[in-house]
Protein backbone atom coordinates (compact mmCIF):
# COMPACT_ATOMS: atom_id res chain seq x y z
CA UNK A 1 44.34 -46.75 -68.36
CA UNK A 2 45.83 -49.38 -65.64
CA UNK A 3 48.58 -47.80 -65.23
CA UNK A 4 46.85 -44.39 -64.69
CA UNK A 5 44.65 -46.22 -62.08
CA UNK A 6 47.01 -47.76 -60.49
CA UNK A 7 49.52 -44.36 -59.85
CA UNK A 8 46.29 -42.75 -58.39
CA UNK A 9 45.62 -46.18 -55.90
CA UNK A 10 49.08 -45.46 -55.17
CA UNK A 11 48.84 -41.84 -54.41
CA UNK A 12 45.97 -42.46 -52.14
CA UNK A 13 47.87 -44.88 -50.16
CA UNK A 14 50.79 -42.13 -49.74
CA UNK A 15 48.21 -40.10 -48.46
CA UNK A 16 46.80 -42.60 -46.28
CA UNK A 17 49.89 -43.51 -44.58
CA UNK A 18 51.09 -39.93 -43.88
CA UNK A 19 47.65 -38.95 -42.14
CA UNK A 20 47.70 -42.08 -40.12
CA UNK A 21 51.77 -41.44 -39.20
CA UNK A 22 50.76 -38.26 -38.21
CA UNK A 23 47.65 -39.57 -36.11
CA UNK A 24 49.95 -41.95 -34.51
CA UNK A 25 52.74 -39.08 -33.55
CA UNK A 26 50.10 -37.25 -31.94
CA UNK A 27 48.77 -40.01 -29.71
CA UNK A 28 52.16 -41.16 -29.03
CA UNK A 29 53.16 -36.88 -27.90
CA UNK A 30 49.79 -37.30 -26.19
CA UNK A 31 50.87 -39.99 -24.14
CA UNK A 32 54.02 -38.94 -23.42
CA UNK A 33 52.89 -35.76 -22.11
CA UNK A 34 50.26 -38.01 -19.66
CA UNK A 35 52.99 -39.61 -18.52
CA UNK A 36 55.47 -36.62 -17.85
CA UNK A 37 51.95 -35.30 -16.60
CA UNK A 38 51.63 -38.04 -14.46
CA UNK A 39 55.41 -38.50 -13.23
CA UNK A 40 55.39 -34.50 -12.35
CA UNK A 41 52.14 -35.15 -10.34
CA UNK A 42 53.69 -38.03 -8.90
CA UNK A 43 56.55 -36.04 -7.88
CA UNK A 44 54.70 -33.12 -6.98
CA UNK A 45 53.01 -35.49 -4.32
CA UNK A 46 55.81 -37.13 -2.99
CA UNK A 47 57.55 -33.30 -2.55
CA UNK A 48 54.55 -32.14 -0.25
CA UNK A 49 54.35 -35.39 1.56
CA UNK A 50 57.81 -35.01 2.63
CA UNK A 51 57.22 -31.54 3.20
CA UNK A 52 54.58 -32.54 5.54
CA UNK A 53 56.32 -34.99 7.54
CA UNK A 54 59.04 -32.08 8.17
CA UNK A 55 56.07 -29.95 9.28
CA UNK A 56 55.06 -32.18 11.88
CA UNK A 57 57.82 -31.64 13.88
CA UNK A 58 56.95 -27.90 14.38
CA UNK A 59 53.33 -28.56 15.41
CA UNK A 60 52.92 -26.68 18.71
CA UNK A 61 52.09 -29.78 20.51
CA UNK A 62 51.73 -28.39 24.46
CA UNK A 63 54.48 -25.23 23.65
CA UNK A 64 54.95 -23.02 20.59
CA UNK A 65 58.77 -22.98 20.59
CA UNK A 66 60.76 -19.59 18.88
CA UNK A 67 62.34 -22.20 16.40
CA UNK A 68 58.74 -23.27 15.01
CA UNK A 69 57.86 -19.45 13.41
CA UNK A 70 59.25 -19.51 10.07
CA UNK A 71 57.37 -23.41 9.63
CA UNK A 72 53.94 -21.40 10.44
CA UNK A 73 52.20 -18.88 8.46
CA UNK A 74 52.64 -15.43 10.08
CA UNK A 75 49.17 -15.02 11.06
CA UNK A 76 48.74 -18.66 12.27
CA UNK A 77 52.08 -18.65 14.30
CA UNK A 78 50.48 -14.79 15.76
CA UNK A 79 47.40 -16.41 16.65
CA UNK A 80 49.22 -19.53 18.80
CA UNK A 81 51.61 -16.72 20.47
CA UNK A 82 48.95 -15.23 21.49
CA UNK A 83 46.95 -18.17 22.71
CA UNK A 84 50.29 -19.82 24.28
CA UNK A 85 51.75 -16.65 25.57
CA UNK A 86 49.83 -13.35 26.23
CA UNK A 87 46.61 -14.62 27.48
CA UNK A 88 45.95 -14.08 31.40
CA UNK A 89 45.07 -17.72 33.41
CA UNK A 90 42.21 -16.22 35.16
CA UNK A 91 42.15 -19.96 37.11
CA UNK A 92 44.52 -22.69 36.70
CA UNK A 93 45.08 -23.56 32.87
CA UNK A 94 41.08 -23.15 32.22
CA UNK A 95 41.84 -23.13 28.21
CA UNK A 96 44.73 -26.15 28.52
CA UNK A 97 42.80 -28.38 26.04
CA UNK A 98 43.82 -25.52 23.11
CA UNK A 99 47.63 -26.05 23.83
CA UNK A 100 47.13 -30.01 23.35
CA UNK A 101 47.23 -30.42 19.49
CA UNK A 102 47.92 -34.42 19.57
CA UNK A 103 49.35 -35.69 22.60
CA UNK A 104 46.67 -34.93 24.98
CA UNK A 105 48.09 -34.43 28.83
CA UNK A 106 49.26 -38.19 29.05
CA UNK A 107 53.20 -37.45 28.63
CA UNK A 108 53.45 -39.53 25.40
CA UNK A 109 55.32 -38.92 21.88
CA UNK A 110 53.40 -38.30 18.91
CA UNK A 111 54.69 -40.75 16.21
CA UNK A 112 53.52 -39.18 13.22
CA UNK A 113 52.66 -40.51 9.51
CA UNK A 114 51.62 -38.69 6.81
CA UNK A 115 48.66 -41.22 4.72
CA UNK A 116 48.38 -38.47 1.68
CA UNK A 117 48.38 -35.24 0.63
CA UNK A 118 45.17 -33.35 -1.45
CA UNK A 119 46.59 -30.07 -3.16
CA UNK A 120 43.59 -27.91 -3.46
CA UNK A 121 45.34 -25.06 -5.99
CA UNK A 122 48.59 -23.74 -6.51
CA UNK A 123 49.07 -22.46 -2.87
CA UNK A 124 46.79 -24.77 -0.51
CA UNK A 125 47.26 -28.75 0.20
CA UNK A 126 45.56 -30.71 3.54
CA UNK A 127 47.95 -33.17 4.59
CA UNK A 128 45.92 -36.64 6.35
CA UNK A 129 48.32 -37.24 8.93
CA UNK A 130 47.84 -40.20 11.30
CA UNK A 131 49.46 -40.11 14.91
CA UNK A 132 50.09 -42.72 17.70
CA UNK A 133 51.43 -42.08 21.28
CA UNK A 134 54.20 -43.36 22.19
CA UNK A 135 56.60 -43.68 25.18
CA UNK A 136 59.84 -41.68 25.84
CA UNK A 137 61.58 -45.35 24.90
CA UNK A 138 59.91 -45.44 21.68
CA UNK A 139 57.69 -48.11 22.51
CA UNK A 140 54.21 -47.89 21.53
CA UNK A 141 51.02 -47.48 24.04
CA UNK A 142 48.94 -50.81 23.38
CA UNK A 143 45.58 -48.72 24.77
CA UNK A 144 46.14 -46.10 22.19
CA UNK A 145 44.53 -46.00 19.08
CA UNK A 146 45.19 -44.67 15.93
CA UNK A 147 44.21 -40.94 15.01
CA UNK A 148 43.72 -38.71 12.11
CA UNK A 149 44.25 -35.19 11.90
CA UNK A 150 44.36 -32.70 9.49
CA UNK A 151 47.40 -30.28 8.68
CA UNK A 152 46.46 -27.29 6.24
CA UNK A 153 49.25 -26.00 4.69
CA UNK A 154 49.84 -23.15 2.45
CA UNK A 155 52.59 -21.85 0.43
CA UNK A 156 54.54 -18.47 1.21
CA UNK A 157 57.18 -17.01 -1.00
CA UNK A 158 58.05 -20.29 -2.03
CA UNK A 159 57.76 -22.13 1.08
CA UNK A 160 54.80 -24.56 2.10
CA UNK A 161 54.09 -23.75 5.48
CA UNK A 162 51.36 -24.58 8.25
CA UNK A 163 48.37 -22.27 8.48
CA UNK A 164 46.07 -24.52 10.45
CA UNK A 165 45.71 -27.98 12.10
CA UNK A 166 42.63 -29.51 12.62
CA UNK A 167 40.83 -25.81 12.31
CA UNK A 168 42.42 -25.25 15.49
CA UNK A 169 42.97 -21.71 14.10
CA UNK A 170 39.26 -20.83 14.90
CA UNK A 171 38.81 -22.37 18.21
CA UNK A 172 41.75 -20.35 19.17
CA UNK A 173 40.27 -17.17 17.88
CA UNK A 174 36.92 -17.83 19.20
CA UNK A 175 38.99 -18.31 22.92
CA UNK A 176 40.72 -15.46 22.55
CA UNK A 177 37.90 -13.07 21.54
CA UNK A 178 36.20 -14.61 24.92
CA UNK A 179 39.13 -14.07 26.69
CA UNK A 180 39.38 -10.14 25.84
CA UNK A 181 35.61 -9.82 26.65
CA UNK A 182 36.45 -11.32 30.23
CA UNK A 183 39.57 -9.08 30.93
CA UNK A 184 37.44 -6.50 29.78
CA UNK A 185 35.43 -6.93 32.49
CA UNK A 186 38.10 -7.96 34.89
CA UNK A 187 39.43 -4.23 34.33
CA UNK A 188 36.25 -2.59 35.16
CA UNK A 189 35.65 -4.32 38.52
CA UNK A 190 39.31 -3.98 39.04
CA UNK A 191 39.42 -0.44 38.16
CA UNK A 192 36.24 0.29 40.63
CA UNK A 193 37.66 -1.64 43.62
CA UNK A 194 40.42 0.71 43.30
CA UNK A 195 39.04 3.65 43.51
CA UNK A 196 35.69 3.61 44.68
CA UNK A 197 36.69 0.59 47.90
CA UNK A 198 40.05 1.36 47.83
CA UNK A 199 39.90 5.05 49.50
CA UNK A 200 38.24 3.06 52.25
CA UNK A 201 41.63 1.73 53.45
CA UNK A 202 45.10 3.34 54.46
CA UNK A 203 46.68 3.71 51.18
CA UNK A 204 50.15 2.25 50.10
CA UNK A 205 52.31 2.56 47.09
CA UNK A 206 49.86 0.74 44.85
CA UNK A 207 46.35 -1.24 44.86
CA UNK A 208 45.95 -4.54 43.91
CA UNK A 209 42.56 -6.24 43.91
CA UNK A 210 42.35 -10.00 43.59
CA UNK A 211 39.04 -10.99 42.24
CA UNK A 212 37.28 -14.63 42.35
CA UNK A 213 34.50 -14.09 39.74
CA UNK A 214 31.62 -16.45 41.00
CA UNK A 215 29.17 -16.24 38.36
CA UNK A 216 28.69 -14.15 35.60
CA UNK A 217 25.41 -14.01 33.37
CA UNK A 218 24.73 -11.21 30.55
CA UNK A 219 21.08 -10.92 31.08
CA UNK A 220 20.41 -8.37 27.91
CA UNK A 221 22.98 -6.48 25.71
CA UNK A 222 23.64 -3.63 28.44
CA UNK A 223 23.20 -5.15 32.17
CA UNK A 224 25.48 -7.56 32.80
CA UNK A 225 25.55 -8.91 36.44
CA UNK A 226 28.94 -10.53 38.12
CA UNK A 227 28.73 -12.79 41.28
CA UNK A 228 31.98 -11.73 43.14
CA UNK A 229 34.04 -12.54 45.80
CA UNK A 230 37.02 -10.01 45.83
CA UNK A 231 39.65 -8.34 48.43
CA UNK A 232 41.53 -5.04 48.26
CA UNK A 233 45.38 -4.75 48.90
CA UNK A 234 47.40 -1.99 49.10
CA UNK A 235 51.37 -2.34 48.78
CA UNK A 236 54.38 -0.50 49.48
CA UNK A 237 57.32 -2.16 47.14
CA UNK A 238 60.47 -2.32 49.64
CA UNK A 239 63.14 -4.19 47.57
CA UNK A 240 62.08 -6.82 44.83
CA UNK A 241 58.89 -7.12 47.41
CA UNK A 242 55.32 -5.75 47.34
CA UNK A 243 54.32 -5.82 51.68
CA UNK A 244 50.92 -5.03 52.09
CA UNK A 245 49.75 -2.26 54.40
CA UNK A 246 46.04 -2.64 54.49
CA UNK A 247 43.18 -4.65 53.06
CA UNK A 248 40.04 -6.58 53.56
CA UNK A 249 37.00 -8.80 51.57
CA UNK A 250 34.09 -7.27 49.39
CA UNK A 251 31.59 -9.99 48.55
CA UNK A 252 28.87 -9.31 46.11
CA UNK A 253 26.65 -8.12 43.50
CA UNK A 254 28.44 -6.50 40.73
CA UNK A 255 25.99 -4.44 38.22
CA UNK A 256 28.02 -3.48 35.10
CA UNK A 257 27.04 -1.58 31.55
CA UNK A 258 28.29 -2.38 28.36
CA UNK A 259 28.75 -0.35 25.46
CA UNK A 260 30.78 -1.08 22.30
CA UNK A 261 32.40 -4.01 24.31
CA UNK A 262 33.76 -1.18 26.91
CA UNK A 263 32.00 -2.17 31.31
CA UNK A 264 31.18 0.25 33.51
CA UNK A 265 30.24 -0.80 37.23
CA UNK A 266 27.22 1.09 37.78
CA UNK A 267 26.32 -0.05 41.63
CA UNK A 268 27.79 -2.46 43.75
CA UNK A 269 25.55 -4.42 46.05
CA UNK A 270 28.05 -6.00 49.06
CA UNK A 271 27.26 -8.60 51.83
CA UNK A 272 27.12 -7.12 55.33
CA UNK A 273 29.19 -7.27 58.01
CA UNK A 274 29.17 -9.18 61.56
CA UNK A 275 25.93 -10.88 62.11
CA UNK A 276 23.99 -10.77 59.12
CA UNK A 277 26.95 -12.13 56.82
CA UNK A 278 25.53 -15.35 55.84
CA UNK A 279 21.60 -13.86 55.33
CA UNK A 280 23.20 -11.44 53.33
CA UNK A 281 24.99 -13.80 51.28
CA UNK A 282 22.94 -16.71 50.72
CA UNK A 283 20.08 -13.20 49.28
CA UNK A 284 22.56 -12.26 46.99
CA UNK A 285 24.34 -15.03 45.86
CA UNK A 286 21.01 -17.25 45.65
CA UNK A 287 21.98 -20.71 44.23
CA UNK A 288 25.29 -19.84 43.87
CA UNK A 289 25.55 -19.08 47.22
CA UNK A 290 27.75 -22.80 47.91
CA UNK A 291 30.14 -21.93 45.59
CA UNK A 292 30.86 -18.84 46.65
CA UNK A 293 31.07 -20.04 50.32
CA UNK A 294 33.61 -23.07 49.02
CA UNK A 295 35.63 -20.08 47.19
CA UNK A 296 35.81 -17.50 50.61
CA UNK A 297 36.24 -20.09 53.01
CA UNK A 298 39.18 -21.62 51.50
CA UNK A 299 42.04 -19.71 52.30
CA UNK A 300 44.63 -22.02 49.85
CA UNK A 301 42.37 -21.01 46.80
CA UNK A 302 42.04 -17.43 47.95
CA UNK A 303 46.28 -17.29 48.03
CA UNK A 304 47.00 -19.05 44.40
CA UNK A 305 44.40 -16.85 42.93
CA UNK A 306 46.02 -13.80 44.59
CA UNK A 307 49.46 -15.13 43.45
CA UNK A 308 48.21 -16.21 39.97
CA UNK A 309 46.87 -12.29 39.66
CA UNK A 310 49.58 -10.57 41.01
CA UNK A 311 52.27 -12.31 38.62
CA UNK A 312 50.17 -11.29 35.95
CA UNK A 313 50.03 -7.67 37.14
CA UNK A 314 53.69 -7.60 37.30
CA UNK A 315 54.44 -9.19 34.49
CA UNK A 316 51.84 -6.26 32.56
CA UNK A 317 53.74 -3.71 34.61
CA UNK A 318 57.04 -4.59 34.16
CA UNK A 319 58.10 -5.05 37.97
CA UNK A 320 61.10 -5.70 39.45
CA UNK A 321 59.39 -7.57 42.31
CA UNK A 322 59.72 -11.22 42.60
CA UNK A 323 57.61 -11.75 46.03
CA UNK A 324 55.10 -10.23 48.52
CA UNK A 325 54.51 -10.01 51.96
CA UNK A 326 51.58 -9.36 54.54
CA UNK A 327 52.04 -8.26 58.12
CA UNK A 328 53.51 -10.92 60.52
CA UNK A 329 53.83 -13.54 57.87
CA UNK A 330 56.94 -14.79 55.43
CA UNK A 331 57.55 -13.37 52.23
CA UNK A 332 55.74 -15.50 49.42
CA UNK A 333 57.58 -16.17 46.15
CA UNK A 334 54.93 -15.07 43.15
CA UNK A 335 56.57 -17.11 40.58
CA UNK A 336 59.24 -19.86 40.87
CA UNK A 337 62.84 -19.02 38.92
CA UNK A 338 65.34 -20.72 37.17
């Protein structure tokens, strides 16, 4: 009987140790798996924070160069080409703040730092980067502080890539959808000034308005009135150079419809000549009457709008003219060249 008891203690024991061996083999693959777990994580991490740091140096800080498209997402890099390079400056650089991403307009470096990376799935990380401005001979601006931003990135066939920065995306979009909406309306006035005013005047080759919008407020969904100072030009294009033949001011009220985002000028109420000028204008122009006389008196603004305009109307037409002309005057370059 001992002995019996004792093989059966012993079998027990067997059993014991095996089940706790095997307990032990699983925590310990457990473990090992956290770790690889961990290490691959770790790794993982350390990839898309170098990853980032490379990305930083395509961030279309002031210029979206050709080089930078295959570090952006298609539609982020067609959104910034846009916004960089196809929008009309209906006055000097009026949307500039959307092509400063970090450096601002103060001709510093941006020294950049990437603090962590956050992978959201298997295709979408935000990068913290922080930046400080510095000068062209590397040393730092003392009156500078630190900032953060934010650089989305996603992955594309294989690739992590930049689809946003600081949700700049959408303020881009939102500028551009304005911007449409204003040329939009820019055509309309345009297209009446050329031929409803422009039979008025001895025609040339083409017609050219340049218009100084003074105020423009959408008082329902369909009337929309536009404060205007504008003139009329006709040109003749003799060499790479549009000379004027005939012209002259229209001031006024500009009553325009709009359906399905498409204006129509429906009347056109203009200041009157010779005496009555200034009654007329200060009626129709009301409070805005001083900035519209500060935009028709000044003869310097008048000329860089008209330049400004006409480059742009070139540039959409694909002219071979590179300066123009009125009567008894020199030849004025419309855009500087290399």
């Amino acid at each position: 009987m001992v002995k019996s008891n004792y093989k059966l203690d012993f079998e027990k024991y067997t059993v014991f140790v095996k089940i706790k061996n095997t307990i032990y083999m699983k925590k310990t693959l457990l473990l090992l798996a956290a770790a690889l777990l961990m290490t691959a994580c770790g790794n993982q991490e350390a990839q898309l924070k170098e990853r980032a740091a490379e990305l930083c140096r395509y961030i279309p800080d002031h210029e979206l160069r050709e080089e930078s498209r295959e570090y952006l997402t298609e539609d982020f890099y067609c959104v910034l080409d846009t916004m960089f390079n196809h929008l009309p400056e209906f006055e000097a650089m009026d949307h500039e703040w959307l092509h400063y991403f970090v450096t601002g307009n103060g001709g510093t470096i941006a020294d950049f730092d990437v603090v962590g990376v956050e992978q959201t799935d298997k295709t979408h990380a935000v990068a913290t980067i922080s930046v400080r401005q510095k000068w062209e001979d590397g040393s730092f601006d003392p009156n500078t502080d630190v900032e953060e931003h934010k650089l989305v990135m996603e992955k594309v066939g294989g690739k992590w890539l930049i689809s946003d920065f600081d949700e700049h995306k959408a303020d881009c979009l939102r500028h551009i959808a304005i911007a449409r909406d204003e040329q939009a309306k820019r055509d309309a006035i345009s297209d009446y000034l050329v031929n409803e005013i422009g039979k008025q005047y001895q025609k040339g080759e083409i017609c050219i308005p340049t218009l100084m919008l003074v105020a423009s407020e959408q008082a329902d969904s369909d009337y929309v009135p536009v404060l205007c100072d504008c003139w009329v030009f006709w040109y003749n294009i003799v060499g790479d150079t549009l000379v004027c033949v005939s012209g002259g001011n229209h001031s006024g009220l500009m009553s325009l419809n709009v359906e399905n985002g498409k204006y129509t000028v429906t009347s056109f109420e203009q200041t009157v000549d010779g005496a009555g000028n200034v009654a007329s204008a200060k009626r129709i122009f009301g409070s805005y009457y001083d900035i519209y006389e500060n935009v028709h008196a000044n003869e310097q603004v008048r000329e860089a709008v008209r330049k400004e305009q006409l480059k742009e109307y070139v540039k959409r037409n694909n002219l071979n003219v590179h300066y123009y002309q009125d009567y008894g005057w020199p030849a004025v370059e419309i855009e500087k060249r290399d």
